[in-house]
N, C-alpha and C. Protein backbone atom coordinates (compact mmCIF):
# COMPACT_ATOMS: atom_id res chain seq x y z
N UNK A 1 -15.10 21.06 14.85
CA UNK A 1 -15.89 21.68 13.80
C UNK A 1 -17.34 21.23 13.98
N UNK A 2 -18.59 22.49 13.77
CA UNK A 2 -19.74 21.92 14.04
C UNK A 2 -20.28 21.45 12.57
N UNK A 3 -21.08 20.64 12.54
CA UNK A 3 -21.64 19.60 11.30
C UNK A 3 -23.11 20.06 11.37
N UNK A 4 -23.80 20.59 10.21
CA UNK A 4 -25.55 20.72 10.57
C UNK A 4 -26.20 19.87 9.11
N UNK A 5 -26.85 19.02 9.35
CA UNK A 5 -27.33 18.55 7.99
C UNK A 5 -28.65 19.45 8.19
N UNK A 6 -28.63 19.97 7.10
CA UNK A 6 -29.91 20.63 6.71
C UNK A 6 -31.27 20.33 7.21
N UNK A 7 -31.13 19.04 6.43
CA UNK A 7 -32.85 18.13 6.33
C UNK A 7 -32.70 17.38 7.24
N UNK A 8 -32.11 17.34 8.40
CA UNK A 8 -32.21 16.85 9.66
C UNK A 8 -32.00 17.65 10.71
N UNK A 9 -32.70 17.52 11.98
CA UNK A 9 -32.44 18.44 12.82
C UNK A 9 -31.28 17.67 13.75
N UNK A 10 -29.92 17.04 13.39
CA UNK A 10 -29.09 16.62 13.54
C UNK A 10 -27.92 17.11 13.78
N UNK A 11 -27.02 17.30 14.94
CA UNK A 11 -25.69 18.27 14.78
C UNK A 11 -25.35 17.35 15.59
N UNK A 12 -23.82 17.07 14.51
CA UNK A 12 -22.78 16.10 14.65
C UNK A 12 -21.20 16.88 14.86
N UNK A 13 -20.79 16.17 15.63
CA UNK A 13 -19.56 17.17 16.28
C UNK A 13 -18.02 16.31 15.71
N UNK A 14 -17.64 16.92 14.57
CA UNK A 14 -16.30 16.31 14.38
C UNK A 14 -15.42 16.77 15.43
N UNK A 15 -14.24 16.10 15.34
CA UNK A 15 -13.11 16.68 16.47
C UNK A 15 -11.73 16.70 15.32
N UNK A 16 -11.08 17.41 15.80
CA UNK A 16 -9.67 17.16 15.30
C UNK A 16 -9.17 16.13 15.02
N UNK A 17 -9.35 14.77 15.93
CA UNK A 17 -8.95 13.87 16.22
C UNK A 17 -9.27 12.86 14.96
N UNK A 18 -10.64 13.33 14.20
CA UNK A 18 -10.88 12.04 13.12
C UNK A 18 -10.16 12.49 12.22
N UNK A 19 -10.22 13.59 11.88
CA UNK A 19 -9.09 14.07 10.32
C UNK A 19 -7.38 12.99 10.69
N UNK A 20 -7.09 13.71 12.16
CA UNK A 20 -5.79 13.20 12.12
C UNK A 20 -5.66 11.81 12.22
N UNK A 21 -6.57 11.32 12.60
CA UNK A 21 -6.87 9.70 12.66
C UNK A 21 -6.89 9.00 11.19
N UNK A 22 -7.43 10.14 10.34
CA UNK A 22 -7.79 9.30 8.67
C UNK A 22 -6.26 9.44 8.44
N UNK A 23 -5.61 10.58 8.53
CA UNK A 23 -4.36 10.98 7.95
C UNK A 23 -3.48 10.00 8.54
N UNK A 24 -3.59 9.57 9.41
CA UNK A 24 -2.73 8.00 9.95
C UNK A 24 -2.83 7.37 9.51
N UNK A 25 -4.28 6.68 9.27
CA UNK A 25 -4.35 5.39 8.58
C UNK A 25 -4.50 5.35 6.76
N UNK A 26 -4.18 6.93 6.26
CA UNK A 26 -3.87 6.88 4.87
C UNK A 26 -2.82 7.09 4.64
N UNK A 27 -1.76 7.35 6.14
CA UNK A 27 0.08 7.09 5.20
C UNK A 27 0.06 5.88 5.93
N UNK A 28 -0.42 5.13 6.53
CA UNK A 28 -0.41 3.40 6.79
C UNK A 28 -0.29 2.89 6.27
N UNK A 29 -2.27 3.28 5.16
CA UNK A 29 -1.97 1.99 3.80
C UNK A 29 -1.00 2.42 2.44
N UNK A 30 -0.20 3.75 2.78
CA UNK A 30 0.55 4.01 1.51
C UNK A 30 1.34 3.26 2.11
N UNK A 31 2.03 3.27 3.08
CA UNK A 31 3.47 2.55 3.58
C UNK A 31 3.17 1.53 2.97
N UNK A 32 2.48 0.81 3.36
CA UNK A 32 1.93 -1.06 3.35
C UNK A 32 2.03 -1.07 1.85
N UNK A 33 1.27 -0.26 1.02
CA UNK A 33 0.96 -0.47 -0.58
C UNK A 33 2.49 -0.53 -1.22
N UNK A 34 3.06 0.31 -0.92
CA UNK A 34 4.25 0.67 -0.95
C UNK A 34 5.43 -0.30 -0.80
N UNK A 35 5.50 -0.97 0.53
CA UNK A 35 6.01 -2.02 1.26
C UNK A 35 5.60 -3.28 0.39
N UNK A 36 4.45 -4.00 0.03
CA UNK A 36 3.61 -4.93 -0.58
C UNK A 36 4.19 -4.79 -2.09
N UNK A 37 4.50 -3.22 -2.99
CA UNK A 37 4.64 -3.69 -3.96
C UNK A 37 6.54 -3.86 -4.00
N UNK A 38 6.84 -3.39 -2.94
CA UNK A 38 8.54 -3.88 -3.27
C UNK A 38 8.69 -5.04 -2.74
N UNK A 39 8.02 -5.80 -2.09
CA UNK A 39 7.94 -6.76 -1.82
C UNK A 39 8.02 -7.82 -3.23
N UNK A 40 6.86 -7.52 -3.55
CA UNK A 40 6.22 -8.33 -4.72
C UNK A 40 7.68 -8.51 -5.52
N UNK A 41 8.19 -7.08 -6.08
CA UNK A 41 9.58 -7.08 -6.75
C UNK A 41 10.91 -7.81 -6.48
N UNK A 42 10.71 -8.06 -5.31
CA UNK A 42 11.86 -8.77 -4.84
C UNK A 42 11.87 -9.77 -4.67
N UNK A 43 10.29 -10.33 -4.77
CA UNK A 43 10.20 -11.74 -4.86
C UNK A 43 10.57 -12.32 -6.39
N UNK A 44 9.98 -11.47 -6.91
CA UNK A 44 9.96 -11.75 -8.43
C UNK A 44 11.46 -11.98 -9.27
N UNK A 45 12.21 -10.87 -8.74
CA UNK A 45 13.27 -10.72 -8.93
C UNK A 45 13.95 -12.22 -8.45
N UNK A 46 13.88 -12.26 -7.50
CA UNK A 46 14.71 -13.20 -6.45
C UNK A 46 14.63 -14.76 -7.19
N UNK A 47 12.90 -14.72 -7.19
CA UNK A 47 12.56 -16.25 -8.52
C UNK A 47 13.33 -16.44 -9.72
N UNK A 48 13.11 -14.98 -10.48
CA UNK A 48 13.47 -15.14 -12.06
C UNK A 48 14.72 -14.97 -12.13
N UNK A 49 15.56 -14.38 -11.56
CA UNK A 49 17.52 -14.10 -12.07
C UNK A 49 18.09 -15.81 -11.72
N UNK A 50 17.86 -16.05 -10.63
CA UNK A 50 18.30 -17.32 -11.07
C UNK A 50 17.91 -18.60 -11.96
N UNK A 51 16.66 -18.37 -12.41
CA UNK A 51 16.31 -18.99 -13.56
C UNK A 51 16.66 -18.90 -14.27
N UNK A 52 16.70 -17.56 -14.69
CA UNK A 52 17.73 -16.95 -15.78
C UNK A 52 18.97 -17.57 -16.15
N UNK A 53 19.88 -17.58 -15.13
CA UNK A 53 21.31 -17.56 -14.82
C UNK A 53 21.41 -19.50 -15.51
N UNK A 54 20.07 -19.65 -14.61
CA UNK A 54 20.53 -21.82 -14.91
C UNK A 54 20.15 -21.59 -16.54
N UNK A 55 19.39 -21.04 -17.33
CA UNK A 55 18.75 -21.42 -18.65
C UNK A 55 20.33 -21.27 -19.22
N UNK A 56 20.49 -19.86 -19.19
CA UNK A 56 21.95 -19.05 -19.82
C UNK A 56 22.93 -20.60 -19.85
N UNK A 57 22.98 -20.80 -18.33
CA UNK A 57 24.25 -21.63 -18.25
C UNK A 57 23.69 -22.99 -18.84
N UNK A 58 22.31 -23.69 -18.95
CA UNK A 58 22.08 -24.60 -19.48
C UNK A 58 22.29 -24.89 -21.02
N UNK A 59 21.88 -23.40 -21.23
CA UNK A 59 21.86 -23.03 -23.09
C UNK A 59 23.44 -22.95 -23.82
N UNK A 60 24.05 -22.62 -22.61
CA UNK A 60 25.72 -22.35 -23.01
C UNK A 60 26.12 -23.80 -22.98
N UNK A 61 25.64 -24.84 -22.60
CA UNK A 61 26.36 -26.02 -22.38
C UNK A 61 25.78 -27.31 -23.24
N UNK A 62 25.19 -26.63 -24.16
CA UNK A 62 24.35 -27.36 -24.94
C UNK A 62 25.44 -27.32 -25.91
């Protein structure tokens, strides 16, 4: 695609190649964002149920 900025006598030549290049690296960082927040969940998860589980069983034995 040709590029003309007006107020410059400037012509800049996109290619196919940068669109499909952005479109890579914007389902990248969805994967990753994606990946990062189930992450986060499973950490969280993983911490708190067994905390849970000792209070329950601490509170039951009281």
């Amino acid at each position: 695609m040709l590029k003309h900025n007006a107020r410059s006598t400037t012509i800049t030549m996109r290619s196919a190649l940068d669109d499909r290049a952005t479109e890579t690296e914007r389902s990248w960082n969805v994967r990753h964002a994606r990946g990062f927040v189930i992450g986060v969940v499973v950490a969280l998860v993983g911490f708190w149920v067994p905390v849970a589980i000792a209070i329950s069983i601490w509170l039951s034995a009281s």
